[in-house]
PDB file of N, CA and C in Angstrom:
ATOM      1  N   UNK A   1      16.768  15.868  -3.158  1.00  0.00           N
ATOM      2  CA  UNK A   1      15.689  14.925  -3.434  1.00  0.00           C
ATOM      3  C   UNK A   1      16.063  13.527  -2.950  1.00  0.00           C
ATOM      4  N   UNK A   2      16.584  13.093  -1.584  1.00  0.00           N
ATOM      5  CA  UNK A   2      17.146  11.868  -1.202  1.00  0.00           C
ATOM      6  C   UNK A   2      16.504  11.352  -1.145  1.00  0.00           C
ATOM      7  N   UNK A   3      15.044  11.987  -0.438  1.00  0.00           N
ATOM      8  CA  UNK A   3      13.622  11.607  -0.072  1.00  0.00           C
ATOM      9  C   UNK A   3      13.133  10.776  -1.200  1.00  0.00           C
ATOM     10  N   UNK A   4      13.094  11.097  -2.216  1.00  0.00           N
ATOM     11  CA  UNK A   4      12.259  10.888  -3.645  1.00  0.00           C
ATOM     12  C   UNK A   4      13.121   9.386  -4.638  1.00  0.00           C
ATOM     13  N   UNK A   5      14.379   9.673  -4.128  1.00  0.00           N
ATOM     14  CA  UNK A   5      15.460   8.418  -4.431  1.00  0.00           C
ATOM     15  C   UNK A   5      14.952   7.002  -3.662  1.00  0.00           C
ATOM     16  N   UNK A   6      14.808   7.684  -2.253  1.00  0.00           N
ATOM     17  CA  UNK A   6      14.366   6.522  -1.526  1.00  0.00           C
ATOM     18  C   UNK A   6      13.158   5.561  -1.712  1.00  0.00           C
ATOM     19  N   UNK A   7      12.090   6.623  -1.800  1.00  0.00           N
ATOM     20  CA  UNK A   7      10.928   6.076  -2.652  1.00  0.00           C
ATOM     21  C   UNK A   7      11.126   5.200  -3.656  1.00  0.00           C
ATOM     22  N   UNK A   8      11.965   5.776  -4.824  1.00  0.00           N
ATOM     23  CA  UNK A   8      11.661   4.934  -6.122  1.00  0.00           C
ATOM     24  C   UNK A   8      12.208   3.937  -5.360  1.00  0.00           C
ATOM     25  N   UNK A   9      13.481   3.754  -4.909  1.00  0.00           N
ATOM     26  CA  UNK A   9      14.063   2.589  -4.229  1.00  0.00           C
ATOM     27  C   UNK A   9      13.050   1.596  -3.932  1.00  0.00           C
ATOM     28  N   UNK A  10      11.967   1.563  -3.009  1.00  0.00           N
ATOM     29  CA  UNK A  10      11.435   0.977  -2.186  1.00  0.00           C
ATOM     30  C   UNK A  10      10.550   0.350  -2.933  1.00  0.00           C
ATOM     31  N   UNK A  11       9.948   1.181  -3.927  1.00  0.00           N
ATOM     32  CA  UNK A  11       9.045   0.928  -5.195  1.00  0.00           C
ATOM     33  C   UNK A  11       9.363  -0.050  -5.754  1.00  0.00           C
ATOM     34  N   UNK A  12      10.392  -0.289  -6.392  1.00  0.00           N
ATOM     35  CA  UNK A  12      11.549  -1.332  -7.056  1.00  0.00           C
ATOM     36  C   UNK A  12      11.742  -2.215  -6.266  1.00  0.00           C
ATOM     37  N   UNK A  13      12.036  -2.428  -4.980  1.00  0.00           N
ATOM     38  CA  UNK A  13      12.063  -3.374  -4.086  1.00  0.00           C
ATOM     39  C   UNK A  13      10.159  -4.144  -3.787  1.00  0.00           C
ATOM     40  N   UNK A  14       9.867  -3.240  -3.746  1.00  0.00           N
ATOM     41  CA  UNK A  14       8.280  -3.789  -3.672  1.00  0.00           C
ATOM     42  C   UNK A  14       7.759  -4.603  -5.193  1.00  0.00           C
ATOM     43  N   UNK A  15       8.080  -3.838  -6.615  1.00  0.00           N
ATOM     44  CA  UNK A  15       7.533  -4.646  -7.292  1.00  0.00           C
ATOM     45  C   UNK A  15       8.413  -5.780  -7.541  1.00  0.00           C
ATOM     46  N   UNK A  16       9.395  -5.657  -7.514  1.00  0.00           N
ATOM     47  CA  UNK A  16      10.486  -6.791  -7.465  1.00  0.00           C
ATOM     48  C   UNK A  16      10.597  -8.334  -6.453  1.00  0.00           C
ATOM     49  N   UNK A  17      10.055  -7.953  -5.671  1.00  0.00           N
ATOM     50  CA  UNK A  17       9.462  -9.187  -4.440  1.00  0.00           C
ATOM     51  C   UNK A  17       7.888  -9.549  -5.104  1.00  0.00           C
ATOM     52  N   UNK A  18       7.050  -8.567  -5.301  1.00  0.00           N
ATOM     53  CA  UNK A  18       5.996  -8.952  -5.330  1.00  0.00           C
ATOM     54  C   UNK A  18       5.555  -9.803  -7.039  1.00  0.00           C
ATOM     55  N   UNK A  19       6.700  -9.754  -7.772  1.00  0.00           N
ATOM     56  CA  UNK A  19       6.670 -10.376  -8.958  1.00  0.00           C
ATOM     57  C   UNK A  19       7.092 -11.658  -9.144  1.00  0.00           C
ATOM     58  N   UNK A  20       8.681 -11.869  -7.813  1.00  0.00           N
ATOM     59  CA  UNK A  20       9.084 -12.962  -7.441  1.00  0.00           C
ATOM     60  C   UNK A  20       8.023 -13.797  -6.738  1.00  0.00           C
ATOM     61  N   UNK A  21       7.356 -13.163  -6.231  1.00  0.00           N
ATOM     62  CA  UNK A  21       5.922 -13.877  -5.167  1.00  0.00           C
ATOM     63  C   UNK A  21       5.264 -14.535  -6.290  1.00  0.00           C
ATOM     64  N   UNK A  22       4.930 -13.942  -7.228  1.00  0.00           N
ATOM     65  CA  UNK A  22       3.729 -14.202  -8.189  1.00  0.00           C
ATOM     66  C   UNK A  22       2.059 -13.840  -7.992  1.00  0.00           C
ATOM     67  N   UNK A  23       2.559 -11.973  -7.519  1.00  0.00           N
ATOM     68  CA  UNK A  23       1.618 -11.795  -6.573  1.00  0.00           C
ATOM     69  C   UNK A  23       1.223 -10.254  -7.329  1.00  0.00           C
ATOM     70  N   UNK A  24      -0.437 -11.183  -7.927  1.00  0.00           N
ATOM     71  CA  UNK A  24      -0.667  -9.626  -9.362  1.00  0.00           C
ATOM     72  C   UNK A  24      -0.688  -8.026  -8.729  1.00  0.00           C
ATOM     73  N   UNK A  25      -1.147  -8.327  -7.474  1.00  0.00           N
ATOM     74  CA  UNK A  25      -0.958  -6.915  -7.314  1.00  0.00           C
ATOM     75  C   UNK A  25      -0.728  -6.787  -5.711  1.00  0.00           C
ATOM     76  N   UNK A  26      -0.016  -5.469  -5.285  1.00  0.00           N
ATOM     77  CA  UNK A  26       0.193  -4.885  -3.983  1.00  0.00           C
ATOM     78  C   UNK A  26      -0.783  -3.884  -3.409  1.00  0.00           C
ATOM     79  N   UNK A  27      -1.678  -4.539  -2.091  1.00  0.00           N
ATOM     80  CA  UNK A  27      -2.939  -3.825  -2.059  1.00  0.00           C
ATOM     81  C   UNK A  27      -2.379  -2.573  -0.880  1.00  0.00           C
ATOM     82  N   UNK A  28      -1.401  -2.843  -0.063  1.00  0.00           N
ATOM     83  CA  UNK A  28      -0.949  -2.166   0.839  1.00  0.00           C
ATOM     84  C   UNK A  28       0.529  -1.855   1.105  1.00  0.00           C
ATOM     85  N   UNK A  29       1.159  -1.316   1.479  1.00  0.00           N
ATOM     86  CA  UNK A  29       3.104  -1.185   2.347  1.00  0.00           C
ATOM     87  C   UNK A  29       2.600  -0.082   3.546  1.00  0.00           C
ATOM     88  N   UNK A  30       2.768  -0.844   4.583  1.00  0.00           N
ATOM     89  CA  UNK A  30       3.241   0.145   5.815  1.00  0.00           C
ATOM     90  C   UNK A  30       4.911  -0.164   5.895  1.00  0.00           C
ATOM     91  N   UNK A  31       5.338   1.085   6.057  1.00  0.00           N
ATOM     92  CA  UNK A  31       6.330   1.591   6.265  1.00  0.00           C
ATOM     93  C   UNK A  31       6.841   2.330   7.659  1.00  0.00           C
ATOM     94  N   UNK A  32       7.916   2.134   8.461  1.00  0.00           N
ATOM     95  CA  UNK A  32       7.952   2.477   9.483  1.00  0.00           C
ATOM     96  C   UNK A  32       9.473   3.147   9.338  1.00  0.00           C
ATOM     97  N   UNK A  33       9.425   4.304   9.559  1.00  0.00           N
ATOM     98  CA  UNK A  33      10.960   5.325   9.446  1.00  0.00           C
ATOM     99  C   UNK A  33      11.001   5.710  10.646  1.00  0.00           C
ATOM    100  N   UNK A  34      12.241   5.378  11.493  1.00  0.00           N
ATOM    101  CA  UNK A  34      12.449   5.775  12.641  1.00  0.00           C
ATOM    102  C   UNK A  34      13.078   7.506  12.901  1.00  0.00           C
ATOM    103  N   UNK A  35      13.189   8.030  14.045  1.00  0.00           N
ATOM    104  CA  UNK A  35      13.394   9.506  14.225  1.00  0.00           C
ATOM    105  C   UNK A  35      15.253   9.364  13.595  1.00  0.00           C
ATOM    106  N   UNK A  36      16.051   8.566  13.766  1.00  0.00           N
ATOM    107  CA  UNK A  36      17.137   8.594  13.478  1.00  0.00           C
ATOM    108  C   UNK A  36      17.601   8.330  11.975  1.00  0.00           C
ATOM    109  N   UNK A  37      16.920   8.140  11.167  1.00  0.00           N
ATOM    110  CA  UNK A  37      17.165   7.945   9.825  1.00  0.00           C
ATOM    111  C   UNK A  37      17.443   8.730   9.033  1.00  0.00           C
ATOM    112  N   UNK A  38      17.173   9.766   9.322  1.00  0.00           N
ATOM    113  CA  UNK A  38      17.696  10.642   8.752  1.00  0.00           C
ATOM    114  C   UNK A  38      17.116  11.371   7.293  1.00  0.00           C
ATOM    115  N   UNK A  39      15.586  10.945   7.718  1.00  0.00           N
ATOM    116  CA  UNK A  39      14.628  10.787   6.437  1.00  0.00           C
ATOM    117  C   UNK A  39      13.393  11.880   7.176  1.00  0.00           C
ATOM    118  N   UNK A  40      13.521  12.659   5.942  1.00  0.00           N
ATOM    119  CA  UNK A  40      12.392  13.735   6.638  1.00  0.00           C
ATOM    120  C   UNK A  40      10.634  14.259   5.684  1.00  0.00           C
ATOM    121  N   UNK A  41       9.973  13.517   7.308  1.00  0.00           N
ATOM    122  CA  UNK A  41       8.570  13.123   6.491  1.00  0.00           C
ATOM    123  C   UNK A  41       7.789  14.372   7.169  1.00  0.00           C
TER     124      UNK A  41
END
C-alpha cells in the first residue's frame, strides 16, 4: 500500500499549506507523477 501512504502524505501536505495560506478550502491539485517514480497509477 505505498500508493495509499503517498496519498495520505500529499493530503497532509495539501491541508497543511492550505491552512498556513488561510485558504478555507482546496477547490483543485493537479498532480504530475513521472514514468520513473516508481508510483503505479
Amino acid at each position: 500500500m505505498h500508493e495509499m501512504s503517498l496519498c495520505e502524505s500529499i493530503m497532509q501536505i495539501i491541508e497543511d499549506e492550505a491552512q498556513r495560506q488561510g485558504f478555507e478550502r482546496v477547490i483543485r491539485v493537479r498532480l504530475e507523477i513521472g514514468r520513473l517514480s516508481g508510483v503505479e497509477i
